[in-house]
C-alpha atoms as a PDB file:
ATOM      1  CA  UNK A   1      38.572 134.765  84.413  1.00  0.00           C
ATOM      2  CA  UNK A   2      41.556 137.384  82.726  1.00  0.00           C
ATOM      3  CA  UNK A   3      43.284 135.609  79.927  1.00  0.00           C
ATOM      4  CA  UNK A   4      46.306 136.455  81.600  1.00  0.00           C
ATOM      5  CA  UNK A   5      48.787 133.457  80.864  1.00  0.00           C
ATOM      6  CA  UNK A   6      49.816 131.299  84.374  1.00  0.00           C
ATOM      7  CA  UNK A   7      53.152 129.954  84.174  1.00  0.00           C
ATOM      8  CA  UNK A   8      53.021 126.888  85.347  1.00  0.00           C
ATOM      9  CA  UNK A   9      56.908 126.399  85.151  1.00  0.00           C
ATOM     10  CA  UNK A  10      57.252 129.168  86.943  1.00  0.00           C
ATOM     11  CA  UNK A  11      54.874 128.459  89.422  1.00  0.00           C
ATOM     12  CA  UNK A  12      56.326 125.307  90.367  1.00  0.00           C
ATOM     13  CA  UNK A  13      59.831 126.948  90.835  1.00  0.00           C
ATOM     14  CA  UNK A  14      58.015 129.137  93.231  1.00  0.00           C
ATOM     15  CA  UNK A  15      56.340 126.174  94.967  1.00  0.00           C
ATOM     16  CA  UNK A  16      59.949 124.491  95.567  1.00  0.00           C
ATOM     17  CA  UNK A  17      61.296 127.764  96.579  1.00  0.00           C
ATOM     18  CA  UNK A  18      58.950 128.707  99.627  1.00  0.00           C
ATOM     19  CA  UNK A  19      58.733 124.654 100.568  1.00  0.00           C
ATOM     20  CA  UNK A  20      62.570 124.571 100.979  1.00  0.00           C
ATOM     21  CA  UNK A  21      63.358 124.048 104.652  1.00  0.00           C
ATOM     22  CA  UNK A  22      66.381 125.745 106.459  1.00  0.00           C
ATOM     23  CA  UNK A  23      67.886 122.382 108.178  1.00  0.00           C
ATOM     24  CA  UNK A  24      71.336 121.790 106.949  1.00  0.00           C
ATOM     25  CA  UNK A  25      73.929 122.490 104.262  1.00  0.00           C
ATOM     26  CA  UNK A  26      71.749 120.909 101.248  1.00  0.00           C
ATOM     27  CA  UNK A  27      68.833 122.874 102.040  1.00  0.00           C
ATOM     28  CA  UNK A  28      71.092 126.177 101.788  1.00  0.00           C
ATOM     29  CA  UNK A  29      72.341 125.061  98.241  1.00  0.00           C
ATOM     30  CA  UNK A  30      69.126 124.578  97.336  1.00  0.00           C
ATOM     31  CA  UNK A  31      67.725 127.578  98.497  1.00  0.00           C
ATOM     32  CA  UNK A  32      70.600 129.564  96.341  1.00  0.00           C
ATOM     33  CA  UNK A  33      70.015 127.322  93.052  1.00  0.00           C
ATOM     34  CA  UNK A  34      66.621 127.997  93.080  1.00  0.00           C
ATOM     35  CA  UNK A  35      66.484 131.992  94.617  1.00  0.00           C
ATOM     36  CA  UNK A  36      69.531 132.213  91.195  1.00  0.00           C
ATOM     37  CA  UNK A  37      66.970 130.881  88.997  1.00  0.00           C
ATOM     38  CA  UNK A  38      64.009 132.817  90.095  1.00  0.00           C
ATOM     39  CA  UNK A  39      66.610 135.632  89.313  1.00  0.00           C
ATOM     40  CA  UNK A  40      67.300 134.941  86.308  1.00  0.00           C
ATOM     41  CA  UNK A  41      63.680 134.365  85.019  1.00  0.00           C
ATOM     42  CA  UNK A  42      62.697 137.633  86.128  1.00  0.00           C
ATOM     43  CA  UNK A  43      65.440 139.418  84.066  1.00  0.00           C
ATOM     44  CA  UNK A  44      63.846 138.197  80.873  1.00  0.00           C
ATOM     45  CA  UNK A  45      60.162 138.176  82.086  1.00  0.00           C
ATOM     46  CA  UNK A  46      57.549 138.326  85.310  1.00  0.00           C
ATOM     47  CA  UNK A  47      55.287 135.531  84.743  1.00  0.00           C
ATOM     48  CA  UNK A  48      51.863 135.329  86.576  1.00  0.00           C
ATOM     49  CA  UNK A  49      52.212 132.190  88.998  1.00  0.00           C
ATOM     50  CA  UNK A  50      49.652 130.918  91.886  1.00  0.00           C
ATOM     51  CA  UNK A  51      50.268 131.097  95.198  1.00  0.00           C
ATOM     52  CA  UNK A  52      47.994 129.317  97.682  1.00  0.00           C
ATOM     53  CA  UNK A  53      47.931 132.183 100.825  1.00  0.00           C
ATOM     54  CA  UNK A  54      45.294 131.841 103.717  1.00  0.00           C
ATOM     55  CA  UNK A  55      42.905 129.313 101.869  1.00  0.00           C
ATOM     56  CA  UNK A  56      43.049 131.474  98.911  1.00  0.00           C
ATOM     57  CA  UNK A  57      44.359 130.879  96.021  1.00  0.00           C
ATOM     58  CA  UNK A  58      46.558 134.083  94.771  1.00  0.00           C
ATOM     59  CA  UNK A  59      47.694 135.092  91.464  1.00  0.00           C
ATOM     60  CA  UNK A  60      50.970 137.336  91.591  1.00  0.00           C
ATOM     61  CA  UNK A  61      54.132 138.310  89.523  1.00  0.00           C
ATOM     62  CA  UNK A  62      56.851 135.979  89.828  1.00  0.00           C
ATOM     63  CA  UNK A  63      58.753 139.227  91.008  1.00  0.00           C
ATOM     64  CA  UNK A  64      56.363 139.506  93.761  1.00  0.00           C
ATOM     65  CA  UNK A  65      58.512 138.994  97.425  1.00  0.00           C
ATOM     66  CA  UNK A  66      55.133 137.810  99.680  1.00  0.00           C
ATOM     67  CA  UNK A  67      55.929 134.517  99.727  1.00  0.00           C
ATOM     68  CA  UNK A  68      59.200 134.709 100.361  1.00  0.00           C
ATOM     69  CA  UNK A  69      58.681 136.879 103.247  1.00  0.00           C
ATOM     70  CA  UNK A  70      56.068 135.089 104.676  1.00  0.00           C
ATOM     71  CA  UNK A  71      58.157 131.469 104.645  1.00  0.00           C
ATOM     72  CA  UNK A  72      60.989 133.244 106.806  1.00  0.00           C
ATOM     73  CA  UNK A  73      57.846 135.096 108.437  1.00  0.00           C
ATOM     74  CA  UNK A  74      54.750 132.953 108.661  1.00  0.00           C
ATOM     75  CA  UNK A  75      52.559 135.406 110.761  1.00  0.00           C
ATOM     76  CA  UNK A  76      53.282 138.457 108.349  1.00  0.00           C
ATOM     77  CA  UNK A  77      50.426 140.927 107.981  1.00  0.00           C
ATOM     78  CA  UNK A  78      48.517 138.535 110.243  1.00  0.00           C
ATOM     79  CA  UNK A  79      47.818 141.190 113.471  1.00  0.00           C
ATOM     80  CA  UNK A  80      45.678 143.045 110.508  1.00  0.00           C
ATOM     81  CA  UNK A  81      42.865 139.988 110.349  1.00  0.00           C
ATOM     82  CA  UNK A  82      43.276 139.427 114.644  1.00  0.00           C
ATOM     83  CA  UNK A  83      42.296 142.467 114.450  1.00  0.00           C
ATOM     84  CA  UNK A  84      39.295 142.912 112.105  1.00  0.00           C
ATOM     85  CA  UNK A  85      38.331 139.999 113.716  1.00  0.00           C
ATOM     86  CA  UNK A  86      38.234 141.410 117.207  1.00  0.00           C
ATOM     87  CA  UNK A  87      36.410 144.770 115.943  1.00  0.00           C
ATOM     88  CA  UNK A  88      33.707 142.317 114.123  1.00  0.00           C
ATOM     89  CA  UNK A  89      32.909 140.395 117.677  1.00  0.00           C
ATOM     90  CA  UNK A  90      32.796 143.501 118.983  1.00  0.00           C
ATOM     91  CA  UNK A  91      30.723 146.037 116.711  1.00  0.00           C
ATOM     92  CA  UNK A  92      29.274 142.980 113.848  1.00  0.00           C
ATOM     93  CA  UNK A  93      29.161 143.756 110.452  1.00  0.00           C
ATOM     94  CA  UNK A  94      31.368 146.911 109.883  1.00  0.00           C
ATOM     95  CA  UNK A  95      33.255 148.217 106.485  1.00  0.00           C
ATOM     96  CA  UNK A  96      36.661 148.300 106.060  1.00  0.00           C
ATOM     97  CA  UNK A  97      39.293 150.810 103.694  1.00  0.00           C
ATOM     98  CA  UNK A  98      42.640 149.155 102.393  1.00  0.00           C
ATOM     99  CA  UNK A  99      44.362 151.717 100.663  1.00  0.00           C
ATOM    100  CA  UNK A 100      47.157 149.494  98.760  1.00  0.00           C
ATOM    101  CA  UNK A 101      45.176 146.614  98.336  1.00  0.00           C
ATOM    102  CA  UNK A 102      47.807 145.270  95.988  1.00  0.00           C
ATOM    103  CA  UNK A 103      47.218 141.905  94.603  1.00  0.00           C
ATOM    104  CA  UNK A 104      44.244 141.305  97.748  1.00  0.00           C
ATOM    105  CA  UNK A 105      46.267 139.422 100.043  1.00  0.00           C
ATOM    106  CA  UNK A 106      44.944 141.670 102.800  1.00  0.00           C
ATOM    107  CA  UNK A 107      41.500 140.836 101.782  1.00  0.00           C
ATOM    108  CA  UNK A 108      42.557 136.432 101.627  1.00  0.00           C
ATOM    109  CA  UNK A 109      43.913 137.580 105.831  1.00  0.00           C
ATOM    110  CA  UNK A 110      41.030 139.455 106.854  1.00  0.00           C
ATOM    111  CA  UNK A 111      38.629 136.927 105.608  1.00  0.00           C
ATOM    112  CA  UNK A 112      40.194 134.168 107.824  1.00  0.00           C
ATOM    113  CA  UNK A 113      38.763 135.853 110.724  1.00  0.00           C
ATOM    114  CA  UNK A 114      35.613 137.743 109.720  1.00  0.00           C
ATOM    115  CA  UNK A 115      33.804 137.840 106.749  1.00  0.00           C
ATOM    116  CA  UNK A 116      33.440 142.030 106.127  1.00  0.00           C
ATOM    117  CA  UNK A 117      33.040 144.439 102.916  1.00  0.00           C
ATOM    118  CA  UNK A 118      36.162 145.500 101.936  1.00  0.00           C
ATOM    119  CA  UNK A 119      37.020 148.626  99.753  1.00  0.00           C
ATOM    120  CA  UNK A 120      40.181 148.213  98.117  1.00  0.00           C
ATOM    121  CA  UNK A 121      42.077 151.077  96.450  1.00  0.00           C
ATOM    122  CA  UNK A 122      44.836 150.057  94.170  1.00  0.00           C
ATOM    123  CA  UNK A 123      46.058 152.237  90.999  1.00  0.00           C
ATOM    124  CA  UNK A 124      48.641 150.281  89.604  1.00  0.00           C
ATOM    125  CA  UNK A 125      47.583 148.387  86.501  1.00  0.00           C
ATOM    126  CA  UNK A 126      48.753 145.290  86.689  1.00  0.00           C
ATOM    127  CA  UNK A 127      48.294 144.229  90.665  1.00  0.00           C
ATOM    128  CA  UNK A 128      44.597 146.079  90.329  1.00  0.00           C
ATOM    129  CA  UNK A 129      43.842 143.290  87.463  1.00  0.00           C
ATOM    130  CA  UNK A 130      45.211 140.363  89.591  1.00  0.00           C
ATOM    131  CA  UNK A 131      43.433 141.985  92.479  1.00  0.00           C
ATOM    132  CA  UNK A 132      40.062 141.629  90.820  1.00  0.00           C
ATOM    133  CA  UNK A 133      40.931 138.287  89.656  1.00  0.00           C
ATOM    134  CA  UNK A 134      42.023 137.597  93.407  1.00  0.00           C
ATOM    135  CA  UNK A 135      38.656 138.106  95.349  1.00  0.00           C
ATOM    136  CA  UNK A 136      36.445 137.218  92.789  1.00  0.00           C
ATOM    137  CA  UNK A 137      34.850 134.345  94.857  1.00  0.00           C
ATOM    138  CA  UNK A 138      35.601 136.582  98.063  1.00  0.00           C
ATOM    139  CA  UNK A 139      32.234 136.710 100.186  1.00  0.00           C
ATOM    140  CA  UNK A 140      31.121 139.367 100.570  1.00  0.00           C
ATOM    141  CA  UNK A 141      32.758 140.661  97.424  1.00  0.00           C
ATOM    142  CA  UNK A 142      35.009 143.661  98.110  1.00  0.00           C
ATOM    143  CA  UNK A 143      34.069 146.509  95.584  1.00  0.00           C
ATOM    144  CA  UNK A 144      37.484 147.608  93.688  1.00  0.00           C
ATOM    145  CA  UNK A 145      38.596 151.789  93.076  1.00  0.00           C
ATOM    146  CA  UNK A 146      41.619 151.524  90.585  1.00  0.00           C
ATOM    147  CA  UNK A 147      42.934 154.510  91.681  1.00  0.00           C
ATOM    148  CA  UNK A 148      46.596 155.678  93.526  1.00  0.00           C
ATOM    149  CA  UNK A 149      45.583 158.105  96.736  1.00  0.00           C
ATOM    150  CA  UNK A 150      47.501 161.214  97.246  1.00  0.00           C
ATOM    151  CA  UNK A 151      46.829 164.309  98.300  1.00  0.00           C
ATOM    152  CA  UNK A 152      46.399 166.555  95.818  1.00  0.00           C
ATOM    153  CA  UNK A 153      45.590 165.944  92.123  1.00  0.00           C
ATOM    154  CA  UNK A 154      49.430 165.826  91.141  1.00  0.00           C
ATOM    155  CA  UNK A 155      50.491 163.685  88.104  1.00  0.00           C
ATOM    156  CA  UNK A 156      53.224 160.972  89.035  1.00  0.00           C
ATOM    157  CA  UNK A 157      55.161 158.255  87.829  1.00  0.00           C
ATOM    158  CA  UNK A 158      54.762 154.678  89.833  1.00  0.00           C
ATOM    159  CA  UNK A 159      57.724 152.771  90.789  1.00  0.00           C
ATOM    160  CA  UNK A 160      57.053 148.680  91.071  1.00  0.00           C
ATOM    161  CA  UNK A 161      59.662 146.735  92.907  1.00  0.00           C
ATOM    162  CA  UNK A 162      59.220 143.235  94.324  1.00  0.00           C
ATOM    163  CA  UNK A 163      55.845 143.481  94.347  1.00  0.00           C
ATOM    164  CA  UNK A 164      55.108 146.555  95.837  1.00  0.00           C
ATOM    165  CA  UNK A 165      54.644 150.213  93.889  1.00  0.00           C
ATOM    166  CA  UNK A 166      55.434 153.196  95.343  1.00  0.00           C
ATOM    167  CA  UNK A 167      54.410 157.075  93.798  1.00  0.00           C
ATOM    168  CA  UNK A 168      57.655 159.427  92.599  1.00  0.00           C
ATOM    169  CA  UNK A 169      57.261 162.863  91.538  1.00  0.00           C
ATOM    170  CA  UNK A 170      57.348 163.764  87.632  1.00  0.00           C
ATOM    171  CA  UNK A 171      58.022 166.471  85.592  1.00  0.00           C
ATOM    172  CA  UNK A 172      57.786 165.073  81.996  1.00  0.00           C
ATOM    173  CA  UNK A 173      53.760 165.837  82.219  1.00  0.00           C
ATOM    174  CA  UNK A 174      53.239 161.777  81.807  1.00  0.00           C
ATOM    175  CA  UNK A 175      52.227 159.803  84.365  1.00  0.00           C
ATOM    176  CA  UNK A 176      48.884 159.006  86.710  1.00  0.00           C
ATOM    177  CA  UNK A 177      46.675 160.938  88.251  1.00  0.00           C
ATOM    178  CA  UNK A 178      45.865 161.019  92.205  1.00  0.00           C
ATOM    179  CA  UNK A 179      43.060 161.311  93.900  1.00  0.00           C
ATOM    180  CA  UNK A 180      41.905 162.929  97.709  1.00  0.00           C
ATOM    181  CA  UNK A 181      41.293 159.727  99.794  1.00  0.00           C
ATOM    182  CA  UNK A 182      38.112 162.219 100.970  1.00  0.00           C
ATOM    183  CA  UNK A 183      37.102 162.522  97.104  1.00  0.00           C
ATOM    184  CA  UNK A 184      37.644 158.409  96.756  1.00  0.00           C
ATOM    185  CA  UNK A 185      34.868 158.468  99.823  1.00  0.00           C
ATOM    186  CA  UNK A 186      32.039 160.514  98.622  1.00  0.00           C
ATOM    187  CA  UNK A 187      31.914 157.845  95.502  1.00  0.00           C
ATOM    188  CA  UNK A 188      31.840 155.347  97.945  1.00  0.00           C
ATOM    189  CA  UNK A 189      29.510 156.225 100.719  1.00  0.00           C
ATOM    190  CA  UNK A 190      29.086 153.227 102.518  1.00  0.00           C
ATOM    191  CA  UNK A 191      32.594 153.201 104.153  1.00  0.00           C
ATOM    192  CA  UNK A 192      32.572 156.671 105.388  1.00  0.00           C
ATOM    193  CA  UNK A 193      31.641 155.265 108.571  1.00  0.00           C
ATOM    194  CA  UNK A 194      34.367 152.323 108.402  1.00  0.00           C
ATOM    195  CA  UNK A 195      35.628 151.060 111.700  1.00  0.00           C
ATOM    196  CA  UNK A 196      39.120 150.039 110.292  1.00  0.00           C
ATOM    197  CA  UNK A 197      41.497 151.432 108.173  1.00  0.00           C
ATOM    198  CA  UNK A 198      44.641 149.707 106.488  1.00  0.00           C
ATOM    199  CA  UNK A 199      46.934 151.778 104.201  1.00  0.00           C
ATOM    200  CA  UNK A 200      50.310 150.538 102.559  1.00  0.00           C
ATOM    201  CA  UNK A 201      51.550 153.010 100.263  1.00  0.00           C
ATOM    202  CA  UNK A 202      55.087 153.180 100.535  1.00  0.00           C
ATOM    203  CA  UNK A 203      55.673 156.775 101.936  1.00  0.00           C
ATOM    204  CA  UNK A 204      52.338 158.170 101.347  1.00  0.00           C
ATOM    205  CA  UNK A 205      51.109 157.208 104.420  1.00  0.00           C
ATOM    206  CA  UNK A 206      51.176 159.765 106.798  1.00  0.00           C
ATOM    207  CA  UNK A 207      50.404 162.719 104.591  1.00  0.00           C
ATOM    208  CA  UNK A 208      47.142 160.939 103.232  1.00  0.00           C
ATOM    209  CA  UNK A 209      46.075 160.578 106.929  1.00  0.00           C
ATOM    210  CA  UNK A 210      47.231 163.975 107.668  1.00  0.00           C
ATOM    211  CA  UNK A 211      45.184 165.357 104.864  1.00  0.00           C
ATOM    212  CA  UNK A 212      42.159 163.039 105.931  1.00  0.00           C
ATOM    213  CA  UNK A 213      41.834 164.143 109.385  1.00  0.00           C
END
């Protein structure tokens, strides 16, 4: 278990948040009051709160927008577990790639409809720690590469916003490192056969597939 500090405050803001209903005028001030507050929280700090997400319980930054897309859109990111569960009826056990495995809510949907090793690939920092925290009692237990994919060995800054982080060029020489998604493979030789892959990168996505191919 990380010693990294849940808010309880803060989750509980969160928890009255994503429970308010859209049925009249009170629930819309509501809504406002409390989307103000969450506001204002996060321009001081981004507390780590819980957030119970397909029978799993997640950690996340208070910043993080997945559960307040997924009250306006409860079956968000849910075709990606129909259909790891359809390819596991149909071939059995098989691996699986998520490039952008973020804070593992991909893993906590997958696992509601098949039970497969997962390889998760996430370089920033601070979602790859809450991502290990995440699927720790995940079974089987997906194996974690904190790296960012790219495709070449360029040095980049990483932009987080709401949750998600996204690669921009640099020039000031600082920054992270890529990796080939083919290099990330031959260290991890069990999925080079995977049946499914799942890749969120925030504009990366194409040209890592075009340079996997």
């Amino acid at each position: 278990m990380s010693n990294r500090f849940i808010s309880q405050s803060a989750t509980h803001l969160l928890n009255l948040l994503v429970s308010t209903k859209d049925r009249g005028v009170a629930d819309h001030i509501r809504w406002t009051v409390l989307a103000a507050l969450r506001r204002f929280l996060l321009r001081f700090d981004d507390p780590t709160v819980e957030y119970t997400f397909c029978g799993t319980m997640l950690r996340i930054p208070l910043s993080h927008d997945l559960p307040i897309i997924r009250r306006s859109f409860p079956y968000y990111s849910d075709n990606v577990g129909r259909i790891a569960g359809y390819l596991a009826k149909r071939f059995g056990q098989f691996p699986i790639i998520d490039i952008g495995a973020n804070v593992g809510d991909t893993v906590a949907i997958i696992h509601q409809y098949a039970h497969l090793p997962i390889l998760c690939i996430e370089g920033e920092p601070k979602f790859a720690e809450l991502l290990s925290m995440n699927i720790a009692s995940a079974n089987p237990c997906p194996i974690i590469e904190p790296t960012f994919v790219g495709t070449s060995d360029n040095i980049v800054t990483v932009v987080v916003h709401h949750g998600t982080a996204r690669l921009a060029n640099t020039t000031s020489g600082s920054g992270v490192r890529t990796r080939r998604f083919k290099e990330i493979l031959k260290e991890h030789s069990a999925f080079q056969n995977s049946q499914m892959l799942k890749i969120d990168t925030d504009g990366m996505d194409i040209a890592i597939l075009n340079s996997a191919l």
